[in-house]
Protein backbone atom coordinates (compact mmCIF):
# COMPACT_ATOMS: atom_id res chain seq x y z
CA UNK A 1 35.65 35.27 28.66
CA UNK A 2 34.88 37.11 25.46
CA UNK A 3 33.41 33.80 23.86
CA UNK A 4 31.34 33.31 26.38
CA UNK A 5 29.65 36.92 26.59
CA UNK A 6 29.06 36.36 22.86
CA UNK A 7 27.32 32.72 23.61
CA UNK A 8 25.05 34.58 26.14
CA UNK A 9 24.26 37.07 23.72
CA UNK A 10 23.07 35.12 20.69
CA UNK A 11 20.99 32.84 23.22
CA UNK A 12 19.15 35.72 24.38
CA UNK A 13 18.63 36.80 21.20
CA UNK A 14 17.62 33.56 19.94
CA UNK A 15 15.17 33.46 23.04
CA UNK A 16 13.97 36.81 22.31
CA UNK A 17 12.81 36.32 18.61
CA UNK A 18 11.50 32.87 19.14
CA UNK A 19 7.82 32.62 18.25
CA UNK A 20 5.13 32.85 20.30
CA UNK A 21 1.35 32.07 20.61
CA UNK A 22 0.30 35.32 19.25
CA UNK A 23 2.20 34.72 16.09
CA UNK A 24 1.02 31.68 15.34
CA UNK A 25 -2.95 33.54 16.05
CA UNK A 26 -1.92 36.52 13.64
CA UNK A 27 -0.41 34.32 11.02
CA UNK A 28 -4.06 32.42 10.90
CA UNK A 29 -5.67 35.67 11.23
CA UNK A 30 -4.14 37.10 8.03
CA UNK A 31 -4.31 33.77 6.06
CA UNK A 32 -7.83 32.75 6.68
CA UNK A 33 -9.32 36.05 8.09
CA UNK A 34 -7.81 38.46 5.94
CA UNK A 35 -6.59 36.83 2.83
CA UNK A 36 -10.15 34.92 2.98
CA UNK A 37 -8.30 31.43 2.31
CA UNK A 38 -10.98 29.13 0.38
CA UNK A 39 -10.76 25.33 0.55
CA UNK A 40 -13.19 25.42 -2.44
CA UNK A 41 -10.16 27.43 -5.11
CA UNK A 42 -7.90 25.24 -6.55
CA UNK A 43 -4.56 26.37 -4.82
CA UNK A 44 -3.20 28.12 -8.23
CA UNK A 45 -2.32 31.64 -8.91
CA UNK A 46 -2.93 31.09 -12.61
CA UNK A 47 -6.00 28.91 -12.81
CA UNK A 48 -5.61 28.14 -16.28
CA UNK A 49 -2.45 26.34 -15.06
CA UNK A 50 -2.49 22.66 -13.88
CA UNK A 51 -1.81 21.82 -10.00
CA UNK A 52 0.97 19.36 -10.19
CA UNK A 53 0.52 16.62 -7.29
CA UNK A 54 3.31 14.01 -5.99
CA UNK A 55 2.05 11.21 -4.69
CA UNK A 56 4.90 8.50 -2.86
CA UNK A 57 3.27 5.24 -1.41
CA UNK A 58 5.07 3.79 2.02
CA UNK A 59 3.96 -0.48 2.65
CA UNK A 60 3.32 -1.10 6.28
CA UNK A 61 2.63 -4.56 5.29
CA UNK A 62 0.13 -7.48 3.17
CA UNK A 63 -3.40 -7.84 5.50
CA UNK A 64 -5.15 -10.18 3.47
CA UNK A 65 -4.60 -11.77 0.07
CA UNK A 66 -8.19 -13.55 -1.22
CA UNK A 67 -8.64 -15.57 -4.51
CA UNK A 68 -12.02 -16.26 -4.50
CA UNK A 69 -12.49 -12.17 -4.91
CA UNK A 70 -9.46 -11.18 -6.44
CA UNK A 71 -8.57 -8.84 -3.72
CA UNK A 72 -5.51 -7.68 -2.87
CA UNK A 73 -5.40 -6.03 0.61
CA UNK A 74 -2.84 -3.62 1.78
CA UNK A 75 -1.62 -1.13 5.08
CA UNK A 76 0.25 1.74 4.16
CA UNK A 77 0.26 5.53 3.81
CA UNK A 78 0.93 8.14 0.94
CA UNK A 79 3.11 11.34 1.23
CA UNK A 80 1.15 13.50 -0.69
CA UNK A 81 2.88 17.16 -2.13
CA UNK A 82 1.96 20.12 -3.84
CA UNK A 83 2.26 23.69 -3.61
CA UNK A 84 -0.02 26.17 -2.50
CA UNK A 85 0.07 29.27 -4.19
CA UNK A 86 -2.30 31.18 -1.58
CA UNK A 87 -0.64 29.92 1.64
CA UNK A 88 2.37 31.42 1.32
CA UNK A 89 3.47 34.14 4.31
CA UNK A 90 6.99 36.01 4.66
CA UNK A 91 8.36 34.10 7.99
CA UNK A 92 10.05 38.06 9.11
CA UNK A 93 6.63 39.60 9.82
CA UNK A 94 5.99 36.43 12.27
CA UNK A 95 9.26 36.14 14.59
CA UNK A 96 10.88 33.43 11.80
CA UNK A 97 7.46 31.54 11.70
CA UNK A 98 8.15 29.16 9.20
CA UNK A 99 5.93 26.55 9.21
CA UNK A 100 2.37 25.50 10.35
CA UNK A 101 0.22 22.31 11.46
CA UNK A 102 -3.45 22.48 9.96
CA UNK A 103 -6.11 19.90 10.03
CA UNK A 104 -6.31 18.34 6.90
CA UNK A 105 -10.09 19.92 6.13
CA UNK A 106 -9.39 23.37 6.89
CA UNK A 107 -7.05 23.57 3.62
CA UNK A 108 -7.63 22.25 0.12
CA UNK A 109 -6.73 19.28 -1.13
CA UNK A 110 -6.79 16.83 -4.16
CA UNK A 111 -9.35 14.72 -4.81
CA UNK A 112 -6.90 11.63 -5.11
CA UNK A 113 -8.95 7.97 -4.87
CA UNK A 114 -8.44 4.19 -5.81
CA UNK A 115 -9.23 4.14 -9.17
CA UNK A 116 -9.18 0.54 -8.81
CA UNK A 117 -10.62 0.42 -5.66
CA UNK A 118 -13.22 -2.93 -4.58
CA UNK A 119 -15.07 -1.06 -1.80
CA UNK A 120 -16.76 2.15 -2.69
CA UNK A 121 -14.91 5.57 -2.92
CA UNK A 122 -13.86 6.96 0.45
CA UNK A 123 -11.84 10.29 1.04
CA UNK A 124 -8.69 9.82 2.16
CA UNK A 125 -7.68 9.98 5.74
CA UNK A 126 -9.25 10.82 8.88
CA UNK A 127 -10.35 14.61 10.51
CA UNK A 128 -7.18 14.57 13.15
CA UNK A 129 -4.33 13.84 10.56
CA UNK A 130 -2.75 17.57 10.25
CA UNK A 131 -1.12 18.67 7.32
CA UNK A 132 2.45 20.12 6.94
CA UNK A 133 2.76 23.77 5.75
CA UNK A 134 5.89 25.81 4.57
CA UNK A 135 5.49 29.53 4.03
CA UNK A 136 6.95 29.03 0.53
CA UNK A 137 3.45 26.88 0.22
CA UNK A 138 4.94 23.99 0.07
CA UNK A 139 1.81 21.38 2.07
CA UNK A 140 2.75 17.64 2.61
CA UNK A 141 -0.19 15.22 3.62
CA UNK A 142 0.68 12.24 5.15
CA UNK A 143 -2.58 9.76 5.32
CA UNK A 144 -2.89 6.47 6.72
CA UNK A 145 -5.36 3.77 4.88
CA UNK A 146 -6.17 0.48 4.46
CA UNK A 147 -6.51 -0.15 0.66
CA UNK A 148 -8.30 -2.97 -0.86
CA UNK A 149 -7.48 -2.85 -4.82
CA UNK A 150 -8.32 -5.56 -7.34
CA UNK A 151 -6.33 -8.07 -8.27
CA UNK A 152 -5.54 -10.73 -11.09
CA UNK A 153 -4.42 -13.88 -9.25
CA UNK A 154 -4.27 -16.84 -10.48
CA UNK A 155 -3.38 -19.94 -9.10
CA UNK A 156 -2.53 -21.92 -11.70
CA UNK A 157 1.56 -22.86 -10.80
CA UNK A 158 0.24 -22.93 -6.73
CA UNK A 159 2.43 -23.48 -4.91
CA UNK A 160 4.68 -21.41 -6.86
CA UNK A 161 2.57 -18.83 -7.99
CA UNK A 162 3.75 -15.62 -8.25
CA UNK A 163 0.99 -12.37 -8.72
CA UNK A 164 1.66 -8.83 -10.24
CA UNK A 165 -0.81 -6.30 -8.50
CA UNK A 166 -1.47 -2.60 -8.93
CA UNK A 167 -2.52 -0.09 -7.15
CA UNK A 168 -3.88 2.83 -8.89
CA UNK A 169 -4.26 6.56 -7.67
CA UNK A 170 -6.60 8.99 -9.50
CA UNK A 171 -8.09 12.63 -9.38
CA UNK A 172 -11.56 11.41 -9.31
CA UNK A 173 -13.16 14.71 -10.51
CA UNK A 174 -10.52 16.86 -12.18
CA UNK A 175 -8.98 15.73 -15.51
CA UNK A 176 -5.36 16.07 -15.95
CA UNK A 177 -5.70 20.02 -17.74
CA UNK A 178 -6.58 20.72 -13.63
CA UNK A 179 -4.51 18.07 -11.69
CA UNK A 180 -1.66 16.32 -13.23
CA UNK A 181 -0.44 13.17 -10.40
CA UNK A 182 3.51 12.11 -10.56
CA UNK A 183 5.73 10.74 -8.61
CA UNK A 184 9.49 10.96 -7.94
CA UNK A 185 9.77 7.56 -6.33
CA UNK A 186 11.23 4.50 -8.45
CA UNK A 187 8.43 2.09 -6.47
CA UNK A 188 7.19 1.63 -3.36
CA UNK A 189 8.83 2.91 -0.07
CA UNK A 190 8.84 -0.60 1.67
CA UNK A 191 8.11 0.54 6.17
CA UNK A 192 11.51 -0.05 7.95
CA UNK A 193 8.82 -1.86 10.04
CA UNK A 194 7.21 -3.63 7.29
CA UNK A 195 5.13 -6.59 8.68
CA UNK A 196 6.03 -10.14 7.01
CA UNK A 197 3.27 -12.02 5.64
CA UNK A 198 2.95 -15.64 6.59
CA UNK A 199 2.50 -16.68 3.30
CA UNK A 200 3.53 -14.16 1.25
CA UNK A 201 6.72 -11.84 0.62
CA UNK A 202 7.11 -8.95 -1.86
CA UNK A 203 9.51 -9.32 -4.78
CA UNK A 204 9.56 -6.05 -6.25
CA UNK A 205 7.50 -2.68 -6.88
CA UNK A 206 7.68 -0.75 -9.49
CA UNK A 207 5.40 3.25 -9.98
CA UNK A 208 4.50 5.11 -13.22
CA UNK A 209 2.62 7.67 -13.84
CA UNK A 210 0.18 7.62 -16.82
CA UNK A 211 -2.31 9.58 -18.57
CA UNK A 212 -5.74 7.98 -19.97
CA UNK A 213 -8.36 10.11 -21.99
CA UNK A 214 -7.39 12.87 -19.92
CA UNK A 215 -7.13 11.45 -16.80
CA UNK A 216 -3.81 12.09 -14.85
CA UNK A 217 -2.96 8.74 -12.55
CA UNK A 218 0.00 7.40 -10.59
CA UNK A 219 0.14 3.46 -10.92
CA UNK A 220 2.24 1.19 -8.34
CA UNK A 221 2.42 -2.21 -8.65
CA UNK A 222 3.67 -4.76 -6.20
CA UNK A 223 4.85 -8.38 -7.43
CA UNK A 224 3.80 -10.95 -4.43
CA UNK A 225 5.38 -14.54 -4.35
CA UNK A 226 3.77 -17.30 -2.04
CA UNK A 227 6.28 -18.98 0.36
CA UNK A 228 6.43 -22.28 -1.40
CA UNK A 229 8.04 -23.85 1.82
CA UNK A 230 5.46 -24.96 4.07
CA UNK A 231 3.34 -26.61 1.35
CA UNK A 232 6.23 -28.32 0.12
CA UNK A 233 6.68 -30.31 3.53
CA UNK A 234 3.04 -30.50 4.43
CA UNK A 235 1.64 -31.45 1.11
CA UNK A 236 3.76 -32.05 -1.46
CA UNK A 237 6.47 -34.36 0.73
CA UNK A 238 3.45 -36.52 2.41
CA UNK A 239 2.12 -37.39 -0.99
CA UNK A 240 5.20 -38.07 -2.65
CA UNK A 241 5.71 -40.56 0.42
CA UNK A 242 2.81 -41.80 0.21
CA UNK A 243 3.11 -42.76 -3.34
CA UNK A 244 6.40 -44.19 -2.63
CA UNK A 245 4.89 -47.01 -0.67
CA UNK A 246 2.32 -47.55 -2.61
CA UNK A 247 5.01 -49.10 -5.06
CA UNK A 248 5.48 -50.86 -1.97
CA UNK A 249 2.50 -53.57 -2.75
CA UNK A 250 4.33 -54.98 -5.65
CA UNK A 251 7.14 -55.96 -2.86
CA UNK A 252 4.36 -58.24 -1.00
CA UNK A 253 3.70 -62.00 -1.38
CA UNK A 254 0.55 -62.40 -3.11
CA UNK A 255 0.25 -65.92 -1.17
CA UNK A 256 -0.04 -63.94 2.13
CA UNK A 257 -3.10 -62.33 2.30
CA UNK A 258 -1.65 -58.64 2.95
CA UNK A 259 -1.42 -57.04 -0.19
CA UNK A 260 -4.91 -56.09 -0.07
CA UNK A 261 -4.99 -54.96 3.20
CA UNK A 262 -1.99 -53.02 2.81
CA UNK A 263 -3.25 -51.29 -0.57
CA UNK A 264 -6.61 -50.43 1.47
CA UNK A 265 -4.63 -49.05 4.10
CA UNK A 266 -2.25 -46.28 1.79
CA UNK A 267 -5.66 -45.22 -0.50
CA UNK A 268 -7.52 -44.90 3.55
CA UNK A 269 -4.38 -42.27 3.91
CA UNK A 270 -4.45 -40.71 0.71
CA UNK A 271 -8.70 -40.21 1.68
CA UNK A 272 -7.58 -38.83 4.59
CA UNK A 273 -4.86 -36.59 4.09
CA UNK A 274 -6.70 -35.24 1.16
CA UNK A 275 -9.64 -34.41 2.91
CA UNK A 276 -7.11 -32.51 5.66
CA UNK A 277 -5.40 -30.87 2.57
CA UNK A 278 -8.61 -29.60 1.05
CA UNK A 279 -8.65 -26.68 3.72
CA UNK A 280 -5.29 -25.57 3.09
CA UNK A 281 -5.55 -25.73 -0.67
CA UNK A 282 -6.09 -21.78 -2.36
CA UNK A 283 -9.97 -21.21 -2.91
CA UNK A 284 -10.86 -19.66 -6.00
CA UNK A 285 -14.04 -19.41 -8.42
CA UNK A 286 -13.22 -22.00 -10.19
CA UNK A 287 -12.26 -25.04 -7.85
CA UNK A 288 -12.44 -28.07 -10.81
CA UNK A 289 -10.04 -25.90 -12.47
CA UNK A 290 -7.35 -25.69 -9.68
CA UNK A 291 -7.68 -29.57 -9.26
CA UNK A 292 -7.11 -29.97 -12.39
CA UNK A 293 -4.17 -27.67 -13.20
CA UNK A 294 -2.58 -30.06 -9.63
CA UNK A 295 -3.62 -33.11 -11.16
CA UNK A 296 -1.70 -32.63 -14.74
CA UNK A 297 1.53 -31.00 -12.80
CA UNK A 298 1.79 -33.87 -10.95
CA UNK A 299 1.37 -36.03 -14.32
């Protein structure tokens, strides 16, 4: 009976201190009212300090992977952290308020862009993502793109090709004695519902952070195999069969007439089938080149 007269109490009291509307309005009040909150100041009490920024990448999947622009196209979203030294709030004046919600443009944030972007540069995503904020400071942004980054590929060993591609993160207008970009991940955070590509499958992923002439980055990079499968029993098999009976016309009478026939009849395939192939066949700048690379692997 006791127990459950103590239950009841601590549940009203619970219910009694939770938080209500008006905190929430006199928590904004005193941040951006009061305390004049500025998305234009660098978040740092000591602005002679650098703002440290994490930056984690997660893969939703591969979109698109192109050869004759050397474009490597991606779906994913960062987890971006840092502290903010002038949205901070003592959660006891506000009922245990703890945390907030905040559209992304109503606080500051880094200037973080593809440094290796292939489109031009775009801020990072979209007027209804909201950001997380702690009243220690503590702001995680969480936005959603579609990255198209540069990429060396080269389809020299095709069908067994394998690529290395990076994708590079900047702070496009501060240098790194402002904004200094890390992370705390060993690679990329591969989507529990990452998307298989059709012809393509990720390896591994490494992420390091580096610093250029001043410039603060964070650099992941993604190694991409192509599934070697399908062309192997739609290109490769057929013309290893259909060199096989070509050796064939040796086997034939020359007395009967058919040899020639039959020869004209496997080089009308190979026409054929390498016409069909042509389409399937990785386009890049150089097209002679890739022929040629096929022609002295098969040599």
């Amino acid at each position: 009976m006791k127990s459950t007269q103590l239950w009841i109490f601590f549940s009203l009291f619970r219910i009694a201190i939770l938080q209500s509307n008006t905190d929430v309005q006199s928590l904004l009040s005193q941040l951006f009212t009061t305390n004049s909150y500025n998305t234009l100041i660098r978040p740092n009490t000591n602005q002679s300090a650098p703002k440290e920024i994490d930056i984690s990448f997660n893969l939703y999947g591969i979109t698109d992977v192109d050869e004759i622009e050397q474009k490597l196209t991606t779906t994913g979203w960062l987890v971006i952290t840092w502290k903010d030294d002038l949205l901070t709030w003592t959660p006891a004046s506000y009922n245990g308020l703890n945390k907030l919600y905040l559209p992304q443009d109503n606080v500051w944030k880094p200037d973080v862009s593809l440094q290796n972007g292939f489109s031009e540069l775009e801020e990072l995503g979209s007027k209804f993502i909201q950001v997380y904020v702690q009243s220690s400071g503590y702001i995680m942004w969480r936005p959603f793109q579609v990255f198209e980054t540069k990429c060396n590929l080269d389809s020299k060993y095709f069908p067994f090709d394998e690529h290395k591609c990076h994708i590079i993160f900047v702070s496009w207008s501060h240098s790194s004695e402002e904004i200094v970009l890390t992370q705390t991940s060993n690679g990329i955070e591969l989507s529990d519902e990452l998307e298989s590509h059709g012809e393509w499958k990720i390896t591994s992923s490494s992420a390091t952070s580096e610093f250029k002439s001043l410039v603060s980055s964070v650099k992941f990079t993604i190694v991409i195999k192509r599934k070697p499968l399908y062309m192997i029993m739609n290109i490769i098999l057929p013309i290893i069969l259909l060199a096989l009976l070509e050796l064939f016309t040796f086997k034939i009478p020359a007395d009967t007439g058919e040899r020639l026939g039959y020869t004209i009849t496997v080089w009308l395939s190979f026409a054929v089938f390498l016409t069909i192939v042509s389409d399937s066949l990785p386009k890049v700048r150089n097209q002679f080149q890739l022929y040629q690379h096929i022609l002295l692997y098969n040599c």
